[in-house]
C-alpha atoms as a PDB file:
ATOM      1  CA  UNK A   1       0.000   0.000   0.000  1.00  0.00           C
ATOM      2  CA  UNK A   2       1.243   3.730  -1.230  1.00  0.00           C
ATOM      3  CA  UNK A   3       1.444   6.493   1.191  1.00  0.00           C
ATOM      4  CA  UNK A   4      -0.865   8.801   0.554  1.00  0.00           C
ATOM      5  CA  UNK A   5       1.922  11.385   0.768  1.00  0.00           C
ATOM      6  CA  UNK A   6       4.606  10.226  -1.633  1.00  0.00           C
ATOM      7  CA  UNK A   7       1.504   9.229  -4.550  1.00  0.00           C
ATOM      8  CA  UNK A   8       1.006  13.519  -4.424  1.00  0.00           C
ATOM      9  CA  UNK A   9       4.622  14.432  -4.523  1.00  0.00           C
ATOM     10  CA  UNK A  10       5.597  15.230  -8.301  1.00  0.00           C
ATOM     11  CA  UNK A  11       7.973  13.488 -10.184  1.00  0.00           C
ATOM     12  CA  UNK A  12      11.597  14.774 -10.054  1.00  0.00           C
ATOM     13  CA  UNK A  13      12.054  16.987 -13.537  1.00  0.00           C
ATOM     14  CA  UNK A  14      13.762  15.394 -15.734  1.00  0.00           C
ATOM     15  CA  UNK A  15      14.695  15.146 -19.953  1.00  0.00           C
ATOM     16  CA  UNK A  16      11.308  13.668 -21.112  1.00  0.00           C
ATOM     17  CA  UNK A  17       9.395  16.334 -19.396  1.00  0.00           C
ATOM     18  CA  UNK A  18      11.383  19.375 -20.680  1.00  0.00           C
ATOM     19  CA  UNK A  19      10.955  20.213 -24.348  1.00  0.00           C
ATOM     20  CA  UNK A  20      14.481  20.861 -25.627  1.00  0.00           C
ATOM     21  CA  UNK A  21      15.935  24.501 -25.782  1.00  0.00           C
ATOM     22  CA  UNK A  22      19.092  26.044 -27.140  1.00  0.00           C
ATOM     23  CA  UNK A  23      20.514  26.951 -23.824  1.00  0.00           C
ATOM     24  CA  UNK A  24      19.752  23.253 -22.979  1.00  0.00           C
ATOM     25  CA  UNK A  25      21.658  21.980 -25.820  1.00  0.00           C
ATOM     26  CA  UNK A  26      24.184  24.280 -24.870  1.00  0.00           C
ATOM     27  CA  UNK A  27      25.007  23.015 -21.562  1.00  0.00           C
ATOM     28  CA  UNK A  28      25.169  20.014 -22.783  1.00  0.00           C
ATOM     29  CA  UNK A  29      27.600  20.587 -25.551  1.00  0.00           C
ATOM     30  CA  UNK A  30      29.684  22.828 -23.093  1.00  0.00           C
ATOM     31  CA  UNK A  31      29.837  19.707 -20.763  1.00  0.00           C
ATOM     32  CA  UNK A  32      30.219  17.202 -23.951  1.00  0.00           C
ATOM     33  CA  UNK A  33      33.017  19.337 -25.134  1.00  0.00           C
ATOM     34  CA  UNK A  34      35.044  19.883 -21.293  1.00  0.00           C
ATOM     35  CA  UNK A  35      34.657  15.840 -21.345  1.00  0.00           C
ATOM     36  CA  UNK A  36      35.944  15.597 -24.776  1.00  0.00           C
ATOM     37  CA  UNK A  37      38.819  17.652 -24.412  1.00  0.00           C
ATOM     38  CA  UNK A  38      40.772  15.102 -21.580  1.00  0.00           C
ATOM     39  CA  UNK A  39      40.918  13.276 -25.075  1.00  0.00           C
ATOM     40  CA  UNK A  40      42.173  15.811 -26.813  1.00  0.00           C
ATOM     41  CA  UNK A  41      44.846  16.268 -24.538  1.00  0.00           C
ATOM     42  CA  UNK A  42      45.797  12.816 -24.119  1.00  0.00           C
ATOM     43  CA  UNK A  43      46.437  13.326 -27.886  1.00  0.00           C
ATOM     44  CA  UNK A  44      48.644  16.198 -27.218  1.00  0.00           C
ATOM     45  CA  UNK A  45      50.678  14.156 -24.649  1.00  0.00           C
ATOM     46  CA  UNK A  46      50.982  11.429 -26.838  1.00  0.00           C
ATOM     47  CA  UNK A  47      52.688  14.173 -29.497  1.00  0.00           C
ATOM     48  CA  UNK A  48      54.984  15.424 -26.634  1.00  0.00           C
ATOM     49  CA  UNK A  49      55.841  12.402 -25.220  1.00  0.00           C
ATOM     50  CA  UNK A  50      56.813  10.993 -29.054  1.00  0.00           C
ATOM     51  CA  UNK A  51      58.902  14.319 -29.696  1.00  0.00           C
ATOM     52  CA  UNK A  52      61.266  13.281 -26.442  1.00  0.00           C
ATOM     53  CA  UNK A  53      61.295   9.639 -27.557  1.00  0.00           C
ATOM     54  CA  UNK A  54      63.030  10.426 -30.871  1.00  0.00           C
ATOM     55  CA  UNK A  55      62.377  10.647 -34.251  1.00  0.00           C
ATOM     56  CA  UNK A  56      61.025   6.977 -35.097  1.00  0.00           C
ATOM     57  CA  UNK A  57      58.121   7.633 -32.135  1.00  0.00           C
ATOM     58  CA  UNK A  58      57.639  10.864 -33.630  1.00  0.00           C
ATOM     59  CA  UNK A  59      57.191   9.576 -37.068  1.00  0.00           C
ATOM     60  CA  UNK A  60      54.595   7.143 -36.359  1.00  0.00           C
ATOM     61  CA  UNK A  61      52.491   9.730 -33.918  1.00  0.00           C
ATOM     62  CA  UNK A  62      52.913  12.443 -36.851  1.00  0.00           C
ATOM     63  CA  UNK A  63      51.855   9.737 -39.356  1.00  0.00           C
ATOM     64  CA  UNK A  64      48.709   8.978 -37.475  1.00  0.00           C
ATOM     65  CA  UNK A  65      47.847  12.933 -37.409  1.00  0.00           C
ATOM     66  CA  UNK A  66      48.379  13.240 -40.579  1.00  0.00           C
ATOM     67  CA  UNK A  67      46.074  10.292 -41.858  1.00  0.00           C
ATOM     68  CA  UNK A  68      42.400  11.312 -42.265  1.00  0.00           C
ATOM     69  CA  UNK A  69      41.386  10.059 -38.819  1.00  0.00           C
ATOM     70  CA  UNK A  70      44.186  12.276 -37.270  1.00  0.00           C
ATOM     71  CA  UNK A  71      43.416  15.541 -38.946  1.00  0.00           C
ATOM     72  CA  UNK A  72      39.498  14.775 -38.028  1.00  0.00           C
ATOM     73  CA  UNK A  73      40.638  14.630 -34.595  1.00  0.00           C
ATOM     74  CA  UNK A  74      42.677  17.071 -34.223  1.00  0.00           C
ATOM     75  CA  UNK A  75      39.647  19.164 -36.071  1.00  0.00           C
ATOM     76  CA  UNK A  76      37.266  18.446 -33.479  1.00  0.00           C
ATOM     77  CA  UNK A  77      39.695  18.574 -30.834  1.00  0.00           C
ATOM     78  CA  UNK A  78      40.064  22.437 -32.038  1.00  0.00           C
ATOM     79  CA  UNK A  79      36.175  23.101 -32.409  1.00  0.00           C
ATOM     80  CA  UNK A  80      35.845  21.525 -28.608  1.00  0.00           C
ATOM     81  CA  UNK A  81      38.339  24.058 -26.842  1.00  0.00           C
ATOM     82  CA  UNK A  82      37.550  27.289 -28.835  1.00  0.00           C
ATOM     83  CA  UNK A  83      33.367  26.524 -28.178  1.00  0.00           C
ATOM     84  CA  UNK A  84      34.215  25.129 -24.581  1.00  0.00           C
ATOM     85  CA  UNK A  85      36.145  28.457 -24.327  1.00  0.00           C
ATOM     86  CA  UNK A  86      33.300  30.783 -26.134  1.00  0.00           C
ATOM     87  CA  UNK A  87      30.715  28.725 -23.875  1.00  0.00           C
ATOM     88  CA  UNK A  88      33.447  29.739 -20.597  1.00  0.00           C
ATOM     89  CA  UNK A  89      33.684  33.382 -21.341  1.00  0.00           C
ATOM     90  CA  UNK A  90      29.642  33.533 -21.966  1.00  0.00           C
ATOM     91  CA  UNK A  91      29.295  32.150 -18.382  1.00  0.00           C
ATOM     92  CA  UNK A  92      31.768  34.653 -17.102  1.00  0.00           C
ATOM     93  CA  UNK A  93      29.916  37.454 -18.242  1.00  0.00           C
ATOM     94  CA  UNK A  94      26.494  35.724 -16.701  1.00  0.00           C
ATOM     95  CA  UNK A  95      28.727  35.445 -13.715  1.00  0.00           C
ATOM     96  CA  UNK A  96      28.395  39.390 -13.270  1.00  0.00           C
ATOM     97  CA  UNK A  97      24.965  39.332 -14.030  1.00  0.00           C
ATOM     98  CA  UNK A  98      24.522  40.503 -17.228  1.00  0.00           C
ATOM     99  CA  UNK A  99      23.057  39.133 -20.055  1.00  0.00           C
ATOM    100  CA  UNK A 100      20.286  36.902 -18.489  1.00  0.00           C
ATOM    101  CA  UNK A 101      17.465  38.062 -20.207  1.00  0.00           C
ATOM    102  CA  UNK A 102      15.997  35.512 -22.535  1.00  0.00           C
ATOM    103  CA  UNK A 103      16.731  37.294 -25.709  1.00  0.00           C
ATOM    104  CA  UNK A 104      20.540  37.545 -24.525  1.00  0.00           C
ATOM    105  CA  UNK A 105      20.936  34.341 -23.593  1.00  0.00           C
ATOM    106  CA  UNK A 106      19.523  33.349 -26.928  1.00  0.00           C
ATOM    107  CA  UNK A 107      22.442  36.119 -28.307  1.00  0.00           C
ATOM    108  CA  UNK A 108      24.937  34.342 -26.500  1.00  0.00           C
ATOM    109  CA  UNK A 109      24.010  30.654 -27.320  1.00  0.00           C
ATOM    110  CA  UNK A 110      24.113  31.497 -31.399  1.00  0.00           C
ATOM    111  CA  UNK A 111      27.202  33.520 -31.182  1.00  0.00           C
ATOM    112  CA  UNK A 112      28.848  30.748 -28.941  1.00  0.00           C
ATOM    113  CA  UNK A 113      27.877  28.385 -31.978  1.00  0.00           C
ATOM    114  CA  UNK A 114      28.887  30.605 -34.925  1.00  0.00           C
ATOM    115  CA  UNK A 115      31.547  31.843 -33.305  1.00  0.00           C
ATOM    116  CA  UNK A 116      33.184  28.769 -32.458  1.00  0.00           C
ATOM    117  CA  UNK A 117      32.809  27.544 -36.055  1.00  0.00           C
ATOM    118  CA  UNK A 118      34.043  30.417 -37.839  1.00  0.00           C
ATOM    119  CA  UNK A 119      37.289  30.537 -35.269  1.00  0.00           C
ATOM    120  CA  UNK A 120      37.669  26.776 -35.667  1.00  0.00           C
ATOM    121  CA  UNK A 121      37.850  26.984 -39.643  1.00  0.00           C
ATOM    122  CA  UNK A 122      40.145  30.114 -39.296  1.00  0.00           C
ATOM    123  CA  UNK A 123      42.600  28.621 -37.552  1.00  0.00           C
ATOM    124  CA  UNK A 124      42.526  25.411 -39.608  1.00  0.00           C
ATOM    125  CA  UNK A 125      43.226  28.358 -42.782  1.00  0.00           C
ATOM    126  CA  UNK A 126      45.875  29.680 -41.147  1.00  0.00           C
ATOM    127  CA  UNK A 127      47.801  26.699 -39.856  1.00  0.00           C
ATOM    128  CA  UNK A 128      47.630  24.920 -43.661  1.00  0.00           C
ATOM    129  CA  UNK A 129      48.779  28.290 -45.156  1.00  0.00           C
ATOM    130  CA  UNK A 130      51.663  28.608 -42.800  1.00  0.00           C
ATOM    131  CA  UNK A 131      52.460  25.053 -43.256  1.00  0.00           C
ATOM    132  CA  UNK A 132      52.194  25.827 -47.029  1.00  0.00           C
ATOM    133  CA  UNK A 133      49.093  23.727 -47.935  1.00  0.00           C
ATOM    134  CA  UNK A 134      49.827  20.384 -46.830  1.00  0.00           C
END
């Protein structure tokens, strides 16, 4: 038998109730892409650990970054810190309470995505015309 009390209590909210929102999806993005970055580092050990091994370990980690797999890795791995770093600084400036009306946080959440994009393919222009197109 079912207290009487606990059958009125309402259910604890949770994702089937909510109908999804941008600043939804953009928490979770901003936690998907703090989780993917430990990857992304590991990566970046891996490089600096092969460097101080010599050049035969640093031949076979360069060779994996630059297969196809590599350079989509290290692609995402860029568009995870720069929006993980837009989605930082935009809860910085909620931090000192501005910018929490709901047409600013809409603002924020579509320059966080555009932004992040446009700096992540930027970057990738400049690095390959540094490198001289490789």
């Amino acid at each position: 038998m079912t207290n009487k009390l606990e059958a009125e209590r309402p259910l604890s909210p949770h994702l089937q109730i909510y109908r999804p929102m941008l600043t939804m999806m953009m928490s979770i993005a901003h936690r998907i892409t703090g989780a993917s970055l430990a990857i992304g580092f590991a990566l970046l050990a891996w490089w600096l650990v092969a460097v101080s091994m010599g050049p035969e370990h640093y031949e076979c980690v360069q060779s994996f970054f630059g297969s196809f797999i590599g350079r989509a890795l290290l692609f995402a791995f860029t568009w995870a810190l720069i929006h993980h770093m837009l989605g930082g600084i935009r809860h910085l400036i909620w931090d000192t309470g501005t910018g929490l009306d709901k047409g600013t946080i809409e603002v924020f959440a579509w320059a966080t995505i555009i932004g992040s994009i446009l700096l992540t393919v930027l970057v990738w222009v400049i690095g390959y015309h540094r490198m001289g197109g490789l």
